[in-house]
C-alpha atoms as a PDB file:
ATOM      1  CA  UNK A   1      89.952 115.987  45.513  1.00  0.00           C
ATOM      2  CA  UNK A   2      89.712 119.692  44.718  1.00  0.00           C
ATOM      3  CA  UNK A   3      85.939 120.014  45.787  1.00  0.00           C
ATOM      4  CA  UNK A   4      86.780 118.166  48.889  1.00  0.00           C
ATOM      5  CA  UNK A   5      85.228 114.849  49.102  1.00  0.00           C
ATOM      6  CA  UNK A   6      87.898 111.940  49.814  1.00  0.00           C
ATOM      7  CA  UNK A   7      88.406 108.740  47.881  1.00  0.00           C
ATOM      8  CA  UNK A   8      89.625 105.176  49.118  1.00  0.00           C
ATOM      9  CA  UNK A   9      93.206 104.667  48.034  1.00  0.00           C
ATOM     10  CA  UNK A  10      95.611 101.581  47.142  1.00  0.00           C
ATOM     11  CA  UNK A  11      97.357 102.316  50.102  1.00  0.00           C
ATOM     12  CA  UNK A  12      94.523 102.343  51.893  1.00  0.00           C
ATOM     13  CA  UNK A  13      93.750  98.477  50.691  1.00  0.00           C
ATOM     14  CA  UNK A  14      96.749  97.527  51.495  1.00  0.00           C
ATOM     15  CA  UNK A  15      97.054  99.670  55.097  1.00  0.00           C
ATOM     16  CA  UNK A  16      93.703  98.022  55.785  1.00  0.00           C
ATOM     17  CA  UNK A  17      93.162  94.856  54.476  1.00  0.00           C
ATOM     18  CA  UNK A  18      96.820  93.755  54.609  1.00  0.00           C
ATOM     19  CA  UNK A  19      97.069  92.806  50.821  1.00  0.00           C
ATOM     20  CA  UNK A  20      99.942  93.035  48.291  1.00  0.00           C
ATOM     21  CA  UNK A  21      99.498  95.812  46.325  1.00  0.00           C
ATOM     22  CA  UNK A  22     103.087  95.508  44.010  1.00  0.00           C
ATOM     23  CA  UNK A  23     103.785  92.532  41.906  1.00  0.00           C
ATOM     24  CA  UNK A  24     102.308  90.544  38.758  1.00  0.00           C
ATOM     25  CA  UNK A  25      98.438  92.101  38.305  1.00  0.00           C
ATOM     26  CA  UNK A  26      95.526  89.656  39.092  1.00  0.00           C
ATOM     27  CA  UNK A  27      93.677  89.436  35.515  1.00  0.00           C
ATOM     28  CA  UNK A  28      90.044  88.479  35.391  1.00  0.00           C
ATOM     29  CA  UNK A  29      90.556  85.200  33.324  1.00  0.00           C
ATOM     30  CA  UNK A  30      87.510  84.103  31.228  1.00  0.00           C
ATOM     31  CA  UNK A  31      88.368  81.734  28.973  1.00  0.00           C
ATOM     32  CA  UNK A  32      88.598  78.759  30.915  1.00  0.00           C
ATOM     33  CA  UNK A  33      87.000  75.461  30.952  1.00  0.00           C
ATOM     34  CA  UNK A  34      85.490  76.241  34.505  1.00  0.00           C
ATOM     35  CA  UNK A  35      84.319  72.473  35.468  1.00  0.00           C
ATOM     36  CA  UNK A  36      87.755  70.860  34.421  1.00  0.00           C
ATOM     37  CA  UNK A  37      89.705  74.492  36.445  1.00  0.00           C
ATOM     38  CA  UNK A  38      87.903  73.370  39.499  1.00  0.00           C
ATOM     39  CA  UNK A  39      88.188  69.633  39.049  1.00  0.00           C
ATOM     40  CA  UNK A  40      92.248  70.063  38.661  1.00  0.00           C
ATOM     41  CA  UNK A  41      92.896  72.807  41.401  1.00  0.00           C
ATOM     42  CA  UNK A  42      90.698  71.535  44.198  1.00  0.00           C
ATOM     43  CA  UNK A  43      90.991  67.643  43.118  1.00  0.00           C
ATOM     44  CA  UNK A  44      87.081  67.698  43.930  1.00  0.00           C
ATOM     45  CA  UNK A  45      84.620  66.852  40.456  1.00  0.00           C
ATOM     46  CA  UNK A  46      81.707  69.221  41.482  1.00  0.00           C
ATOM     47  CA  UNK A  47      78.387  68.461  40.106  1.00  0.00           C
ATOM     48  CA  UNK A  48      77.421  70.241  36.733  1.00  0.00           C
ATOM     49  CA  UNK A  49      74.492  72.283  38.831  1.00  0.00           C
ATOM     50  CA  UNK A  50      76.910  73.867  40.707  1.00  0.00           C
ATOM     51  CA  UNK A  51      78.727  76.028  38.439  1.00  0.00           C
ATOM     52  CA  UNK A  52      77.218  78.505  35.650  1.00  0.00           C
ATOM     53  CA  UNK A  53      78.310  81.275  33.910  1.00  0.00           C
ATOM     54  CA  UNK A  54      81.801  81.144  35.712  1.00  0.00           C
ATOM     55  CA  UNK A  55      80.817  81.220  39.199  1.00  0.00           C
ATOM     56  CA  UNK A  56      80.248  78.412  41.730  1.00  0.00           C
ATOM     57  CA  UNK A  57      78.185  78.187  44.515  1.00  0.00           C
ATOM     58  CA  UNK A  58      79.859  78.892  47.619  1.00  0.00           C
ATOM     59  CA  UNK A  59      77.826  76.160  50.003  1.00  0.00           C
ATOM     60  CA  UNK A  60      79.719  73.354  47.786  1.00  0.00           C
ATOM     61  CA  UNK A  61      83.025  74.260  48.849  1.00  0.00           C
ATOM     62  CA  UNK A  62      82.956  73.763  52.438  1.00  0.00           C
ATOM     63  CA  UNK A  63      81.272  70.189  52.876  1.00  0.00           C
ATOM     64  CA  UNK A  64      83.440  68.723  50.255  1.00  0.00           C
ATOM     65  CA  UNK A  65      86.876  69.915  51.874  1.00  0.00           C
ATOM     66  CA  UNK A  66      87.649  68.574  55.245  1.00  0.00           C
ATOM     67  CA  UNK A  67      90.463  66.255  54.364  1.00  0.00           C
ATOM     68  CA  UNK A  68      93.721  67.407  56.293  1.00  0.00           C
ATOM     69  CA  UNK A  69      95.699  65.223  53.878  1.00  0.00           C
ATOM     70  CA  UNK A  70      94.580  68.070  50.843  1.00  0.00           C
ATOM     71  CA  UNK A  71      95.962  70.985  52.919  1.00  0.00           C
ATOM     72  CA  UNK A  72      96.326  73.081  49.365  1.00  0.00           C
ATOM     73  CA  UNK A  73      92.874  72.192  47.984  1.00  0.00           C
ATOM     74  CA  UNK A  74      91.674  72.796  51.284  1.00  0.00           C
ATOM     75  CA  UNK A  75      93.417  76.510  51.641  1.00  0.00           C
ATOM     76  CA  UNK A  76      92.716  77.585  47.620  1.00  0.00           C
ATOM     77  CA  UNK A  77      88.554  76.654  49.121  1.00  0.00           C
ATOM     78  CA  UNK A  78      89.454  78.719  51.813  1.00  0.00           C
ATOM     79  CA  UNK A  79      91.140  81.745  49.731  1.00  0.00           C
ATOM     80  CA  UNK A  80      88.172  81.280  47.606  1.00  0.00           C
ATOM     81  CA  UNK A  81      85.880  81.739  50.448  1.00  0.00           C
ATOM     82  CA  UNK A  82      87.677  84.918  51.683  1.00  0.00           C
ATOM     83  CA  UNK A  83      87.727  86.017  47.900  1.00  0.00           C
ATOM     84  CA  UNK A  84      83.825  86.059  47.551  1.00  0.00           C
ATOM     85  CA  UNK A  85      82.755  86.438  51.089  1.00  0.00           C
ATOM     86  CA  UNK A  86      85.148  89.985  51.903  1.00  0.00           C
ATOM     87  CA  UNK A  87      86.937  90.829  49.241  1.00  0.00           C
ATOM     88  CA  UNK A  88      85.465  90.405  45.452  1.00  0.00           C
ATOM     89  CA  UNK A  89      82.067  89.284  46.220  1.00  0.00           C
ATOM     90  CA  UNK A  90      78.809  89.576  44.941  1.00  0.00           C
ATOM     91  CA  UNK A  91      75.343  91.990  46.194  1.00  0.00           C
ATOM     92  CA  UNK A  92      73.768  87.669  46.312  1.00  0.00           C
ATOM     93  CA  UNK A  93      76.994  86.553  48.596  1.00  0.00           C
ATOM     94  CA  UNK A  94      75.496  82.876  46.834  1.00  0.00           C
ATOM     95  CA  UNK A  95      78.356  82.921  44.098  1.00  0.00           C
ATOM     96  CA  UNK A  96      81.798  82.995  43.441  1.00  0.00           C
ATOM     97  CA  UNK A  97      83.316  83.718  40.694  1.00  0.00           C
ATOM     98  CA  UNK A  98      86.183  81.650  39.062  1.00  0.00           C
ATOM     99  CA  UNK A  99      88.035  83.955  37.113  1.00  0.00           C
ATOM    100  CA  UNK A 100      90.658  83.783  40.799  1.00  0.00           C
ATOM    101  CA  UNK A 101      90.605  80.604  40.777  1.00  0.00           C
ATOM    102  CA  UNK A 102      93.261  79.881  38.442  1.00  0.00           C
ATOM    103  CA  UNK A 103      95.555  82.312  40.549  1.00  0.00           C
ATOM    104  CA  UNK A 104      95.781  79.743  43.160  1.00  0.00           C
ATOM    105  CA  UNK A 105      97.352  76.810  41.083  1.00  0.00           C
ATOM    106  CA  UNK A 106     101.033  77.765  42.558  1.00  0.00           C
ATOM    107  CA  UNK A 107     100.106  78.917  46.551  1.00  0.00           C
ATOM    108  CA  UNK A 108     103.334  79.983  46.981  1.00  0.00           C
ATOM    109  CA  UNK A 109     103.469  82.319  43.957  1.00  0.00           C
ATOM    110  CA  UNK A 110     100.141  83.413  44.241  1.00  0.00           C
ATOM    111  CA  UNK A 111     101.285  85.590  47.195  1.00  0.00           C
ATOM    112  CA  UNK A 112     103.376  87.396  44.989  1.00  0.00           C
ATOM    113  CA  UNK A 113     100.232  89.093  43.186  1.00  0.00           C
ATOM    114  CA  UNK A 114      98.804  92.357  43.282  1.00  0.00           C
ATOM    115  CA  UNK A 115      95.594  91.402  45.307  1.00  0.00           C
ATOM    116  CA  UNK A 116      94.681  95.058  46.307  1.00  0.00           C
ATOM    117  CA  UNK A 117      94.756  96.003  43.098  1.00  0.00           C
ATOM    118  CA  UNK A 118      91.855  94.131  42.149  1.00  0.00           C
ATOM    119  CA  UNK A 119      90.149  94.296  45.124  1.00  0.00           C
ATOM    120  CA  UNK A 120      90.723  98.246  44.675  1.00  0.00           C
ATOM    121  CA  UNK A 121      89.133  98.159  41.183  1.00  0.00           C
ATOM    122  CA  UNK A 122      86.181  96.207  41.679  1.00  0.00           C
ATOM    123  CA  UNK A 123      85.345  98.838  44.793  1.00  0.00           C
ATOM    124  CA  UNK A 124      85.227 101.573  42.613  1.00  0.00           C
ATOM    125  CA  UNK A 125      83.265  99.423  39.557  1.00  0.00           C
ATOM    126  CA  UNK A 126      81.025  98.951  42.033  1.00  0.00           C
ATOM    127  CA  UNK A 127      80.778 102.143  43.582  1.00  0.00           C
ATOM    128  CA  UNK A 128      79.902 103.405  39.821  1.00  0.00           C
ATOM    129  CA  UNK A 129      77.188 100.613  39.738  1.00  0.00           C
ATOM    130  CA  UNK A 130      75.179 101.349  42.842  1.00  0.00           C
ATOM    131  CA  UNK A 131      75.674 105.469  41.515  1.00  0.00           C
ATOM    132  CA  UNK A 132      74.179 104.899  38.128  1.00  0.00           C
ATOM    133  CA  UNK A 133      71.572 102.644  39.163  1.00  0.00           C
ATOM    134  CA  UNK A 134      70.350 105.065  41.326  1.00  0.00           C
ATOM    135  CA  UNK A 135      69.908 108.097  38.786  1.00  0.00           C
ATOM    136  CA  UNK A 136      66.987 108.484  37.301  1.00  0.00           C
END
């Protein structure tokens, strides 16, 4: 920048965190019918306490995959674990959201999508957050 502060870069998301940053953009999806999304992709029915307003709690993914038979329900838990433990997650690090979730249907394509991207913008939305919450 011209009045020489530096910003954080795609590049540097993908240099650093080894993600994809070319391919088919991750949308925030928001329209889903989260408790059936969650029953389908991870084959688990969760009770109805654990999700609300799009985001599940994180401590009911890992006692309720441990089956090596459901190797892709048990890596789209894990990939949802990495999502909103290090990459998209939350000031409570309690939640999840599930707008990712649906991203993981098809492991093998979801590969193909632009992770940094999104883990790029929601740095700098919440960068902007903390900044304006802080002026008086």
């Amino acid at each position: 920048m011209s009045f020489g502060e530096c910003t954080i870069t795609l590049q540097d998301v993908a240099l650093h965190l080894g993600l994809k940053i070319d391919g088919e953009l991750v949308n925030e999806a928001t329209s889903y019918k989260w408790y059936a999304v969650v029953q389908h992709l991870l084959i688990v029915a969760p009770p109805v306490n654990v999700i609300k307003w799009g985001l599940l709690r994180m401590n009911w993914l890992n006692p309720n995959f441990n089956n090596v038979e459901a190797l892709a329900h048990l890596a789209r838990a894990y990939i949802m674990c990495k999502i909103g433990g290090c990459l998209l997650g939350d000031h409570t690090d309690c939640h999840i959201t599930l707008r990712y979730l649906p991203h993981l249907e098809e492991l093998e394509e979801s590969g193909t999508y632009s992770w940094g991207s999104i883990v790029l913008a929601n740095l700098y939305w919440k960068m902007c957050k903390a900044i304006n919450s802080t002026r008086i």
